[in-house]
Protein backbone atom coordinates (compact mmCIF):
# COMPACT_ATOMS: atom_id res chain seq x y z
CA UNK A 1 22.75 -2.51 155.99
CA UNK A 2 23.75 -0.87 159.22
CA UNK A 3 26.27 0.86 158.28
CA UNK A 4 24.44 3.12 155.67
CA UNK A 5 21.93 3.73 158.37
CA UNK A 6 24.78 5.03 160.87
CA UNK A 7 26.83 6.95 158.04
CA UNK A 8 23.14 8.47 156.83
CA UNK A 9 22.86 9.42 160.45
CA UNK A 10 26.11 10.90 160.74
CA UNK A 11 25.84 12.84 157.03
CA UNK A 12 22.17 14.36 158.81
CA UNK A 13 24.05 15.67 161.85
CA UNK A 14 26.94 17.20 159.98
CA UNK A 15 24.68 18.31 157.31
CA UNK A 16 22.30 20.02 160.21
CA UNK A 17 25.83 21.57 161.85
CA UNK A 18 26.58 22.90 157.86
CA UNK A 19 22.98 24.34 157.57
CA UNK A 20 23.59 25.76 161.31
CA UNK A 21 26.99 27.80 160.16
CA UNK A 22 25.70 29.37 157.13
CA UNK A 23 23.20 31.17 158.84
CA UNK A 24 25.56 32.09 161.45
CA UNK A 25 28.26 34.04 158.87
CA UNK A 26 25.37 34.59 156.74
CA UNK A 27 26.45 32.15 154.13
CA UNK A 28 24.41 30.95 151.20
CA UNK A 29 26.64 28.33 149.58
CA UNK A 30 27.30 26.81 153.44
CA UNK A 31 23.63 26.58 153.98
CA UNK A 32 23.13 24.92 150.32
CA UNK A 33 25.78 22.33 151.05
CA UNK A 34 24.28 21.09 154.45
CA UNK A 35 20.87 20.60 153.03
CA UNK A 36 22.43 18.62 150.49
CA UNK A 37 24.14 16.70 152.79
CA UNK A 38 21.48 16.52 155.27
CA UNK A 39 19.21 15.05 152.01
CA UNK A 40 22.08 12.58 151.02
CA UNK A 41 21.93 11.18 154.85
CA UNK A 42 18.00 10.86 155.15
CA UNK A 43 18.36 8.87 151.81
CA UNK A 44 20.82 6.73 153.06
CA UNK A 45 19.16 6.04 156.39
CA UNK A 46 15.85 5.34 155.76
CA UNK A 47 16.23 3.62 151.79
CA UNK A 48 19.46 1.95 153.13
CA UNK A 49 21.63 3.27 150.27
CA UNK A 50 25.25 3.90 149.64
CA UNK A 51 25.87 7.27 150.00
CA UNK A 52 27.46 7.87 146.16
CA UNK A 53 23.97 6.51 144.99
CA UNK A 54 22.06 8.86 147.73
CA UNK A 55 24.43 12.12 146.27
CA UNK A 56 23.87 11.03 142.63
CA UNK A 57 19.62 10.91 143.46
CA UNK A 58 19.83 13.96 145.24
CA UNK A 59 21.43 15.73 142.19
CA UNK A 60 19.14 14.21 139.61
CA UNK A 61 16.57 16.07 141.87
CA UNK A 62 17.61 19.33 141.09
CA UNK A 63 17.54 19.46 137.50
């Protein structure tokens, strides 16, 4: 649907921005978070996925 393409989109670019301000302050756990959230987006954009399935794949991932 469109509008898990758009919100994926929109999770990429906020999760880029996240990414972005960890480095700045030198922040581990900001950095960590925006790749997650950049992750959860690219799932939801290109496999057209709600995002609470995206999160929940992207957590299965880590362990």
């Amino acid at each position: 649907m469109l509008n898990n393409k758009l919100r994926g989109t929109w999770d990429q670019v906020k999760g880029i921005s996240q990414e972005f301000w960890g480095e700045v302050i030198g922040d581990g756990h900001h950095f960590s978070a925006g790749l997650r959230q950049r992750k959860i987006g690219k799932l939801e954009a290109e496999r057209d996925m709600s995002q609470a399935e995206a999160a929940k794949r992207v957590d299965q991932q880590k362990h």
